[in-house]
N, C-alpha and C. Protein backbone atom coordinates (compact mmCIF):
# COMPACT_ATOMS: atom_id res chain seq x y z
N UNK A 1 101.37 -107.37 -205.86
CA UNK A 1 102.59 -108.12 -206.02
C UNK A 1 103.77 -107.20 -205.80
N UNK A 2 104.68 -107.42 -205.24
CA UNK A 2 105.92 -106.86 -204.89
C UNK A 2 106.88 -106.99 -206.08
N UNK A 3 107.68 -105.33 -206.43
CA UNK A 3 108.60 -105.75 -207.50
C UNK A 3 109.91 -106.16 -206.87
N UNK A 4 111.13 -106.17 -208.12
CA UNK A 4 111.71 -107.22 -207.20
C UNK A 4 112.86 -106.71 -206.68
N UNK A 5 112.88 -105.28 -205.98
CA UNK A 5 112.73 -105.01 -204.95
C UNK A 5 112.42 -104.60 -203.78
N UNK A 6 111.44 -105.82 -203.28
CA UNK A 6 111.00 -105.85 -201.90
C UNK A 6 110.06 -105.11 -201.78
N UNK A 7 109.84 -103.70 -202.31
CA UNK A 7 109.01 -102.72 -202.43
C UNK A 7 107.15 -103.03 -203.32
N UNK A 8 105.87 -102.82 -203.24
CA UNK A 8 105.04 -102.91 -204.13
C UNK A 8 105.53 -102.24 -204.77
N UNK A 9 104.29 -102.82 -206.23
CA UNK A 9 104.98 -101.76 -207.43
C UNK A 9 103.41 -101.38 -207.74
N UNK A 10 102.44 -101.10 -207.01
CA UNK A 10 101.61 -99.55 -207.19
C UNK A 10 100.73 -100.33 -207.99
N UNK A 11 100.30 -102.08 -207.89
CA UNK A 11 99.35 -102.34 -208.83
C UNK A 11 97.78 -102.55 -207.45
N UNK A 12 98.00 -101.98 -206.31
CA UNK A 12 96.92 -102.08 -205.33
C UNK A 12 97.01 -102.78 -204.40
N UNK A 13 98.65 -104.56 -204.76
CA UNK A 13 98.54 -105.43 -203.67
C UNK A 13 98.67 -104.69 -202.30
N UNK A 14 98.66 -105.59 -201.54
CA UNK A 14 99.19 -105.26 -200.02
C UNK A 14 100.90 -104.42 -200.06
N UNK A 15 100.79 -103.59 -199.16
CA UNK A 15 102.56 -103.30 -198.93
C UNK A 15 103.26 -104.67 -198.64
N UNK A 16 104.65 -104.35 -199.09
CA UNK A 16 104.94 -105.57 -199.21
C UNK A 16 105.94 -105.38 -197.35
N UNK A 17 106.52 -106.40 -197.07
CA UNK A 17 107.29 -106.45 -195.99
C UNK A 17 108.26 -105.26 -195.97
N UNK A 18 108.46 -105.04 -196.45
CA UNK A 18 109.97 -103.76 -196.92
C UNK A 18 109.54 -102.53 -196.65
N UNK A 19 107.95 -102.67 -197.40
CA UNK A 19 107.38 -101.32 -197.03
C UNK A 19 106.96 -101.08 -195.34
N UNK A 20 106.34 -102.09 -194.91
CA UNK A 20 105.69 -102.13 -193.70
C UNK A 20 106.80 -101.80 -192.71
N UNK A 21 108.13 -102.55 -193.19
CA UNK A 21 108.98 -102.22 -192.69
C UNK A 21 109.70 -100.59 -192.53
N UNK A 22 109.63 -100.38 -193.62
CA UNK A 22 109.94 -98.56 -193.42
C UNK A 22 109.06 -97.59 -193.17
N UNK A 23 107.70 -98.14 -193.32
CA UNK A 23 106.92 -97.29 -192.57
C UNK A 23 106.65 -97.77 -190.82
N UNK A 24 107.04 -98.57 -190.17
CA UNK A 24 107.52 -98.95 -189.05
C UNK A 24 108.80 -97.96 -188.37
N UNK A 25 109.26 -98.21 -188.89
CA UNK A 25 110.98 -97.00 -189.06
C UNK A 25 110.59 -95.42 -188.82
N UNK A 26 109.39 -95.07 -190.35
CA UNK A 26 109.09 -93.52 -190.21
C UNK A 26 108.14 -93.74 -188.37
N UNK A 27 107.53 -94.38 -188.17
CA UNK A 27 106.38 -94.20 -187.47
C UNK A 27 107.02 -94.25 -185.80
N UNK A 28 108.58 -95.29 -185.59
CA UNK A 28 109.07 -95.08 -184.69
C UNK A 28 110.05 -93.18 -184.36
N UNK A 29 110.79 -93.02 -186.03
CA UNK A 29 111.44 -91.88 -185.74
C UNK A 29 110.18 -90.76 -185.47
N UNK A 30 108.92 -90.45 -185.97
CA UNK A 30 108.17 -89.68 -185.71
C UNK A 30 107.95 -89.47 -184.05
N UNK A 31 107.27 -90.87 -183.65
CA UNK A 31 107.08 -90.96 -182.49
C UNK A 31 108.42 -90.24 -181.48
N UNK A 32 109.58 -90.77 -181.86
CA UNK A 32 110.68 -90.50 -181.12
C UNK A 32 110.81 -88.89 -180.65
N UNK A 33 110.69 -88.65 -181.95
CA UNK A 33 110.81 -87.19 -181.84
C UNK A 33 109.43 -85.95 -180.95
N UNK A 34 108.51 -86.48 -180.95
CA UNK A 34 107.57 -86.10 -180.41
C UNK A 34 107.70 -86.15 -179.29
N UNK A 35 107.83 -87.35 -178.75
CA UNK A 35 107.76 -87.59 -176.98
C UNK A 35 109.18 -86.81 -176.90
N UNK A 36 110.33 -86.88 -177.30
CA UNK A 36 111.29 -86.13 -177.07
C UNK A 36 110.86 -84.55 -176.98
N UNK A 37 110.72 -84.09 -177.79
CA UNK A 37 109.93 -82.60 -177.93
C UNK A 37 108.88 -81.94 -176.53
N UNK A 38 108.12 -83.32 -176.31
CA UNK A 38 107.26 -83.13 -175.50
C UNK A 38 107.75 -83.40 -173.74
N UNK A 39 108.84 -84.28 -173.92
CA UNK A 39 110.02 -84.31 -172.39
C UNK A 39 110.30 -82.93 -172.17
N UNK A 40 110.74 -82.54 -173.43
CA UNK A 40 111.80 -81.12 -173.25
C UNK A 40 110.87 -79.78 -173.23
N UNK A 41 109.92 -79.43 -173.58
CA UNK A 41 108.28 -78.79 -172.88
C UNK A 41 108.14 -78.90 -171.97
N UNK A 42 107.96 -80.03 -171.37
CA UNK A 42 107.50 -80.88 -170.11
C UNK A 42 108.30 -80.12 -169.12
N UNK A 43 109.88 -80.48 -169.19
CA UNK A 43 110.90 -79.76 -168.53
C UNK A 43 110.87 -77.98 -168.26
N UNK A 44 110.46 -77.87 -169.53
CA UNK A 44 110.20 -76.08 -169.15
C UNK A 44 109.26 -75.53 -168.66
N UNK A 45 107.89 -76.38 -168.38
CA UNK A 45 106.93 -76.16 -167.73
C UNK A 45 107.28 -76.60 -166.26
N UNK A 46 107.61 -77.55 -165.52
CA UNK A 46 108.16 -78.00 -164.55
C UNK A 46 108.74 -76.72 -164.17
N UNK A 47 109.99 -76.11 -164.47
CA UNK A 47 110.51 -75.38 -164.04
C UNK A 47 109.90 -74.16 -164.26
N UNK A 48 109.68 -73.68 -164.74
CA UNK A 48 109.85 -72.20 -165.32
C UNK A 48 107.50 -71.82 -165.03
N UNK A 49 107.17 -72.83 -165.25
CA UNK A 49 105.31 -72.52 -165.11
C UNK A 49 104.88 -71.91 -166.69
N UNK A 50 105.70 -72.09 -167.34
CA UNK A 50 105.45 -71.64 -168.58
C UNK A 50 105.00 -73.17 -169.74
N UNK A 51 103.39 -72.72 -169.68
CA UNK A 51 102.85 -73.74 -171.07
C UNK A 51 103.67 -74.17 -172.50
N UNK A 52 104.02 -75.22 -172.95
CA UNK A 52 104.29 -74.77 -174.16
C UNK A 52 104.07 -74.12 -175.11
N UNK A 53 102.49 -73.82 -175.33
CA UNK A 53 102.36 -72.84 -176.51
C UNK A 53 102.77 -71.37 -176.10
N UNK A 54 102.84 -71.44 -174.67
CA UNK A 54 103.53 -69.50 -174.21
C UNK A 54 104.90 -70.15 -174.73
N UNK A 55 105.59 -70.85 -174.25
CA UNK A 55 107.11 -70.69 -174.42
C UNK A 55 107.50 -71.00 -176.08
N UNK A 56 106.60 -71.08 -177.01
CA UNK A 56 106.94 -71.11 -178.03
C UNK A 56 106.72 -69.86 -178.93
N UNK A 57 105.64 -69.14 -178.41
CA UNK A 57 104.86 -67.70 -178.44
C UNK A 57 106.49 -67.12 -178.15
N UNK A 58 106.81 -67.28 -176.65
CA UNK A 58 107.84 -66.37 -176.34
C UNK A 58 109.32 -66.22 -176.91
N UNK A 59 109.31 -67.57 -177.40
CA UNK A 59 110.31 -68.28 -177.77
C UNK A 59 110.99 -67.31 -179.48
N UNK A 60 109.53 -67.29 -180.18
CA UNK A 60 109.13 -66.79 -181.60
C UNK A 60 109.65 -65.30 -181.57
N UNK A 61 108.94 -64.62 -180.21
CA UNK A 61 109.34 -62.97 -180.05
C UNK A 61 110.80 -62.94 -179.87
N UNK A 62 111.33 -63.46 -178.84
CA UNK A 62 113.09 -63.46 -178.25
C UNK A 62 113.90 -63.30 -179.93
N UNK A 63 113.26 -63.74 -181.19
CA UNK A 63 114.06 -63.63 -182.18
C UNK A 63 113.24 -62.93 -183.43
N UNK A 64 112.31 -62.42 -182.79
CA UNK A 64 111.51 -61.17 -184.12
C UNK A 64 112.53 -59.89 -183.69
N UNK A 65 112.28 -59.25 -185.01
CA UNK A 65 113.00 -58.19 -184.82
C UNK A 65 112.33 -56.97 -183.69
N UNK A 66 112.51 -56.35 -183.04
CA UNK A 66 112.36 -55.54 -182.01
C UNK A 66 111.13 -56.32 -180.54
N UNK A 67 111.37 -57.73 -180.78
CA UNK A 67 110.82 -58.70 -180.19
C UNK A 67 109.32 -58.56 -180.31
N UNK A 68 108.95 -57.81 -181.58
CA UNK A 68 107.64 -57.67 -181.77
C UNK A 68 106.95 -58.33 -182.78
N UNK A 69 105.77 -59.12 -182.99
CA UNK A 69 105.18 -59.56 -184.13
C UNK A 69 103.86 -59.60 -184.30
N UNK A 70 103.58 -59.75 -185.97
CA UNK A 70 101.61 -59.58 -185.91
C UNK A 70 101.58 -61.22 -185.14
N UNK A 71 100.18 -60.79 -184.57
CA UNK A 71 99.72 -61.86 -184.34
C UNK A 71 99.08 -63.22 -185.22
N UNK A 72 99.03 -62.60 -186.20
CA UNK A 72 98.49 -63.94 -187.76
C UNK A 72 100.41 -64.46 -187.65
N UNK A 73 101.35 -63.90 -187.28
CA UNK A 73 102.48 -64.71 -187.36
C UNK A 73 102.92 -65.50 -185.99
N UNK A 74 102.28 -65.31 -185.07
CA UNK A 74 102.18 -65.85 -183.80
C UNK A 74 101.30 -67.45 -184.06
N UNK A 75 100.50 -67.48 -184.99
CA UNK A 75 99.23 -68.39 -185.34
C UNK A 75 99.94 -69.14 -186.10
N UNK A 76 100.50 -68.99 -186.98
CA UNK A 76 101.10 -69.67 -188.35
C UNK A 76 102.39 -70.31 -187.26
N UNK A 77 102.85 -69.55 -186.23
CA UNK A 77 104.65 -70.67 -185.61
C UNK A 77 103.82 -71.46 -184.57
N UNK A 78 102.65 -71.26 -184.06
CA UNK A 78 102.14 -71.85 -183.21
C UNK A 78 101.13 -73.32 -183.61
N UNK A 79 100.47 -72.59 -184.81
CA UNK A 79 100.34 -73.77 -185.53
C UNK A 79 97.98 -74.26 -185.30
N UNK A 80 97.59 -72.74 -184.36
CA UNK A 80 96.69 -72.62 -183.89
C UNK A 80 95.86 -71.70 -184.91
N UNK A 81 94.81 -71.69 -184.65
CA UNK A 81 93.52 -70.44 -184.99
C UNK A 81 93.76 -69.22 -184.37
N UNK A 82 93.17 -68.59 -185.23
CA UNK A 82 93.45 -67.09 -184.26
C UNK A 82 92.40 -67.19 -183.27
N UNK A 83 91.26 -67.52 -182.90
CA UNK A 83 91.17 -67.63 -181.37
C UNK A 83 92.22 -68.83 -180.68
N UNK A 84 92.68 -69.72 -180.82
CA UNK A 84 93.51 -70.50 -180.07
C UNK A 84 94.64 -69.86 -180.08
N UNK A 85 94.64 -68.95 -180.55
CA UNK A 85 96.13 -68.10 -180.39
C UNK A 85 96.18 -67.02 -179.19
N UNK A 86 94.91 -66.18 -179.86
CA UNK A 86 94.09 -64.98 -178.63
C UNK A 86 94.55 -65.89 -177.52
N UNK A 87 93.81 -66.80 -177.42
CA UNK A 87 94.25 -67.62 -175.78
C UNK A 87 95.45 -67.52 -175.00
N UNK A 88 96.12 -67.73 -176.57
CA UNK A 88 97.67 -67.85 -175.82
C UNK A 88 97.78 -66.51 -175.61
N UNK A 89 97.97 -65.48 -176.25
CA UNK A 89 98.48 -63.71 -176.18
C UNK A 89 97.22 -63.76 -174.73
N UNK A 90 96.44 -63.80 -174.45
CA UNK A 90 95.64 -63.32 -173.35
C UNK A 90 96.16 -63.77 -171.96
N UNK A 91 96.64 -64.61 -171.81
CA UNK A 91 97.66 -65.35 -170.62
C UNK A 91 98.90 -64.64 -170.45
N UNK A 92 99.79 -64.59 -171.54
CA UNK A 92 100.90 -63.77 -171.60
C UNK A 92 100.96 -62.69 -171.12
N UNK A 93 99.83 -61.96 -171.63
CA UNK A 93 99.61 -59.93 -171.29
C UNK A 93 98.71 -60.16 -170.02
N UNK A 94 98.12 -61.39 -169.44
CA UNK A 94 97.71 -61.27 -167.97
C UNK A 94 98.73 -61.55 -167.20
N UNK A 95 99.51 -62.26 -167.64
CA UNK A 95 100.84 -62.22 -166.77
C UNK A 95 102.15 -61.44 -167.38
N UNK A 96 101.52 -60.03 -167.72
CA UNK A 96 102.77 -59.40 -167.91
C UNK A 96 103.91 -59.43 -168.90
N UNK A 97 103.80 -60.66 -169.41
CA UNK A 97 104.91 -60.71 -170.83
C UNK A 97 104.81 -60.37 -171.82
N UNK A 98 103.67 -59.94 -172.66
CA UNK A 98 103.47 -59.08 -174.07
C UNK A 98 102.83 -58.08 -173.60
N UNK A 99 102.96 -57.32 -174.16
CA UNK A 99 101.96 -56.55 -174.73
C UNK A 99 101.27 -56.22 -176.33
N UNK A 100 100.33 -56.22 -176.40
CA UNK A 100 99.32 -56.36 -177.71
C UNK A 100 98.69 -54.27 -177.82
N UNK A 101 99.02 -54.45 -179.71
CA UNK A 101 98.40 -52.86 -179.44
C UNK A 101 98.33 -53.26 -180.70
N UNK A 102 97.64 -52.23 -181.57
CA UNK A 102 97.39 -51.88 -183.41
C UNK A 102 98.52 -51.29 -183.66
N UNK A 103 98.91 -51.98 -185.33
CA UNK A 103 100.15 -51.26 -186.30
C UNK A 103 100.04 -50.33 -186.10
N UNK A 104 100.76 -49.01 -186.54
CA UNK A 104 100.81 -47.69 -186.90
C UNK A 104 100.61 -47.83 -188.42
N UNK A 105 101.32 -48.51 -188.90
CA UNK A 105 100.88 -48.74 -190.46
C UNK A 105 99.73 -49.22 -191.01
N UNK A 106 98.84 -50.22 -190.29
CA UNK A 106 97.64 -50.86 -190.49
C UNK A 106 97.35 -51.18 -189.47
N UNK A 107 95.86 -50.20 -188.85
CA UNK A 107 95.29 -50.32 -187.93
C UNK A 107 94.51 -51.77 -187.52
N UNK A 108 94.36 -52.44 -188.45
CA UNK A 108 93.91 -53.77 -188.36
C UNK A 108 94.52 -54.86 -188.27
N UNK A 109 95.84 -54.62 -187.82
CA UNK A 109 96.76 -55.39 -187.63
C UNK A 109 97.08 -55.16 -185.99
N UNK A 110 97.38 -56.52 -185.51
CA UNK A 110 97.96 -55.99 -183.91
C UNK A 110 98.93 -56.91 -183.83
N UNK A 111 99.55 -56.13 -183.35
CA UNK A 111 101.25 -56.42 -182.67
C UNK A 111 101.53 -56.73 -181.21
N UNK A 112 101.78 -58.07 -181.30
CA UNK A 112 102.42 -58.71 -179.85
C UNK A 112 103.80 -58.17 -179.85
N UNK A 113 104.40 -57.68 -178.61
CA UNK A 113 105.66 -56.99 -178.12
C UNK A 113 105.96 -57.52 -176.85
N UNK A 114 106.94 -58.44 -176.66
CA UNK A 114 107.68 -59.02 -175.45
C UNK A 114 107.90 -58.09 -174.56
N UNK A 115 107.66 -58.04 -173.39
CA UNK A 115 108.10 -56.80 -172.61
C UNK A 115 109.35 -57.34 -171.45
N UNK A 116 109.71 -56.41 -170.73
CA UNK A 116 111.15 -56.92 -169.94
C UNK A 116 110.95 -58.21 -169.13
N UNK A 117 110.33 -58.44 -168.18
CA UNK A 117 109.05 -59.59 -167.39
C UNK A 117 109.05 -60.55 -168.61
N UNK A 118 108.51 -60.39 -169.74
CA UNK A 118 108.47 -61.57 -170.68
C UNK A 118 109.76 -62.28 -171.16
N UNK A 119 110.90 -60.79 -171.06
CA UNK A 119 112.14 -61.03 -171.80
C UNK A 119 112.96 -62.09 -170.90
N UNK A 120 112.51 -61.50 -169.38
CA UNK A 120 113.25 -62.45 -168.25
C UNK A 120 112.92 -63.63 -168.33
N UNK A 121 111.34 -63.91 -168.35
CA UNK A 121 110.79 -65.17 -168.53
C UNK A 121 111.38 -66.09 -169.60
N UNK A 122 110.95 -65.45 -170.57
CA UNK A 122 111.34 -66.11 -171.85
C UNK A 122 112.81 -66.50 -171.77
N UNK A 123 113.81 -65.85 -171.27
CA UNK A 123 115.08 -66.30 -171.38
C UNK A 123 115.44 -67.74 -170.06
N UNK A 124 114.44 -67.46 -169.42
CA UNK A 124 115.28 -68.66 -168.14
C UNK A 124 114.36 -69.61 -168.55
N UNK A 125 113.05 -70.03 -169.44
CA UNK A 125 112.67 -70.66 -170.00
C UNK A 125 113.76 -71.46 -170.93
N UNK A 126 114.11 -70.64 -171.82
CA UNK A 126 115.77 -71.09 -172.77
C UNK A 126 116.12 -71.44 -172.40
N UNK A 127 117.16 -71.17 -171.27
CA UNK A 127 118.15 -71.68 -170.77
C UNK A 127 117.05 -73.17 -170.24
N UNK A 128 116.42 -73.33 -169.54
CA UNK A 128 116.00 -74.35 -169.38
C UNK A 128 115.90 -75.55 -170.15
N UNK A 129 114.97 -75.24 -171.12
CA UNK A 129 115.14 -75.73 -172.43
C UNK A 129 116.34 -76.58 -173.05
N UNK A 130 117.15 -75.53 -173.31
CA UNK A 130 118.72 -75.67 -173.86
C UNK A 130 119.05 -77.07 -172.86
N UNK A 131 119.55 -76.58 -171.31
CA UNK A 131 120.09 -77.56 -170.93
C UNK A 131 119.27 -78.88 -170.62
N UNK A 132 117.97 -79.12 -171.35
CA UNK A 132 117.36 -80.36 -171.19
C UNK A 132 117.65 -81.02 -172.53
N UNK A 133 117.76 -79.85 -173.40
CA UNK A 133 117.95 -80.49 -175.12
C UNK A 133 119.71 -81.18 -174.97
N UNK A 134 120.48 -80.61 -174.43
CA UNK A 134 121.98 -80.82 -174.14
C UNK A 134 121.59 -82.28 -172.98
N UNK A 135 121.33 -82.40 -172.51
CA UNK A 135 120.99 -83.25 -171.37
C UNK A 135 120.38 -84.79 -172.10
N UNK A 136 119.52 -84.28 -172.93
CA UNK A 136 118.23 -85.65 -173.29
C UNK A 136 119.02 -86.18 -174.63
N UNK A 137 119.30 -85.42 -176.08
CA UNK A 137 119.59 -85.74 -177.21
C UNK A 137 121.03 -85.33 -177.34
N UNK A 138 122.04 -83.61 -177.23
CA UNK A 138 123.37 -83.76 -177.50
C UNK A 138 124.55 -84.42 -176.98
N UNK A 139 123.99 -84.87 -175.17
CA UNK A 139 124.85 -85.64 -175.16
C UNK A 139 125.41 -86.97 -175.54
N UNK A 140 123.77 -87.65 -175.55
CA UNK A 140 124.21 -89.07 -175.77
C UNK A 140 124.69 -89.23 -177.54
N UNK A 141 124.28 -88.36 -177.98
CA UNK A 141 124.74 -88.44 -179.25
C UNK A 141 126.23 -88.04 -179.70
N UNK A 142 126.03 -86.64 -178.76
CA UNK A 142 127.56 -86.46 -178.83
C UNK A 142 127.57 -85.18 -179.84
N UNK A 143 127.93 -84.27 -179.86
CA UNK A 143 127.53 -82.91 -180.58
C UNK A 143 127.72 -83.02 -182.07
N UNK A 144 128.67 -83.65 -182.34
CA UNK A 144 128.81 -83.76 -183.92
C UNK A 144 127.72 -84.82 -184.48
N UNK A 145 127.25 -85.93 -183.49
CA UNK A 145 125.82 -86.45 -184.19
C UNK A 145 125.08 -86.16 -184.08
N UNK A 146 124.80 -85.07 -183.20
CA UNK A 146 123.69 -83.98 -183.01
C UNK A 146 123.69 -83.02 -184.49
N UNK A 147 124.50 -83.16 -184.59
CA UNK A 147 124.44 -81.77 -186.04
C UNK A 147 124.44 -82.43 -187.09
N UNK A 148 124.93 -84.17 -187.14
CA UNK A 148 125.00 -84.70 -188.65
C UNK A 148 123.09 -85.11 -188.52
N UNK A 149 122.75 -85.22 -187.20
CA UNK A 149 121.06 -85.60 -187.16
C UNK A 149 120.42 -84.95 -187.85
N UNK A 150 120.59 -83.58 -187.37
CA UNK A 150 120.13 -82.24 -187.71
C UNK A 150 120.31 -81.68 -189.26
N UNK A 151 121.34 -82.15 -189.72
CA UNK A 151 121.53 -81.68 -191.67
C UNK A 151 121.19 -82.75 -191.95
N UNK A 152 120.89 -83.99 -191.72
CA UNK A 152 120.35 -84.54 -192.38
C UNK A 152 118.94 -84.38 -192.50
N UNK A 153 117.96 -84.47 -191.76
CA UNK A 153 117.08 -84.62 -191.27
C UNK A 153 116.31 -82.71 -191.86
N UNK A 154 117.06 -81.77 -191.62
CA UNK A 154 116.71 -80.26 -192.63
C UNK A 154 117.13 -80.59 -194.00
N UNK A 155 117.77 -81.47 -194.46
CA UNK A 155 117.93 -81.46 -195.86
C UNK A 155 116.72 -82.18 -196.69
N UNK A 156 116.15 -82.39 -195.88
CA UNK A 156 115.28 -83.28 -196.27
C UNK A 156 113.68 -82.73 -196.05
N UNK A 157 114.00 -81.01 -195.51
CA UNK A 157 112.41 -80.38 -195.46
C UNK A 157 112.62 -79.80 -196.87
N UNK A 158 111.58 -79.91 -197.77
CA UNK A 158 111.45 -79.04 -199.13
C UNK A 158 110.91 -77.81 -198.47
N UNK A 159 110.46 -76.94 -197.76
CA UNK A 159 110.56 -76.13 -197.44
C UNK A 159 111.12 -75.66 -196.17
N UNK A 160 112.85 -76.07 -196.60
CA UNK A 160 113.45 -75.79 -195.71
C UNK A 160 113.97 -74.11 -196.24
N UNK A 161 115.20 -74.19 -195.29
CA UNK A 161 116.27 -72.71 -196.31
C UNK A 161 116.23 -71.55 -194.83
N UNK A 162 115.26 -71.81 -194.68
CA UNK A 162 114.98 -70.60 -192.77
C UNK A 162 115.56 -70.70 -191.77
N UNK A 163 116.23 -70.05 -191.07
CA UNK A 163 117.38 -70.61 -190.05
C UNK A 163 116.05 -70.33 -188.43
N UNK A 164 114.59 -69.88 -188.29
CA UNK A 164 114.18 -69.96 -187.22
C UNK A 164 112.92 -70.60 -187.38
């Protein structure tokens, strides 16, 4: 039974219309954002020959500090296994854009390092990027609803607070 408003009230009935309705809403903005995400990938692969999981790999280094990082932190922004990651770092350093070696501090640790070739890549990737994100979502929105999208929408990650 639905309380009275519009909403169930958690005794097992069916969702009520209100609900179906806002989970309709979440399930379109999800979607939205995905295929959007996945245009603007799409676009940087088109141009640039760069996969998304490299240009997000590369993407991650362009803003580590000395453009270097462990690879368990390459896995965790990528969102993969550490072999589905290996994959990605093994493409990269066959084409020249990382290089992979052991910490000095902990030999059991290895460090992906963007190299100049990666740095070039990685940046005309960006720029690519950028002007498809400016192109697809800031303009039609218009930059200031681009940014009220954007605080709203981070205010609302509980583990937000990280600016990358």
């Amino acid at each position: 039974m639905s309380g009275t408003d519009g909403h169930s009230d958690g005794d097992g009935a069916c969702p009520s219309m209100a609900d179906l309705a806002l989970l309709r809403q979440w399930n379109q903005l999800q979607g939205a954002f995905r295929r959007l995400n996945g245009r603007l990938l799409d676009d940087v692969e088109a141009s640039t020959g760069v996969s998304p999981s490299a240009f997000q790999a590369l993407w991650y280094l362009v803003g580590s500090p000395e453009r270097t990082a462990k690879m368990s932190q390459l896995s965790a922004i990528l969102g993969f296994s550490t072999a589905g990651t290996t994959k990605v770092a093994d493409r990269l350093a066959e084409a020249g854009m990382i290089e992979r070696g052991p910490s000095a501090a902990d030999r059991r640790v290895i460090l992906v390092t963007l190299t100049e070739h990666g740095m070039t890549v990685a940046s005309e990737a960006i720029r690519t990027f950028l002007g498809a994100l400016r192109e697809r979502a800031v303009e039609p929105m218009g930059p200031d609803g681009f940014a009220e999208l954007v605080t709203a929408v981070v205010g609302l990650d509980p583990g937000g607070g990280g600016e990358c």
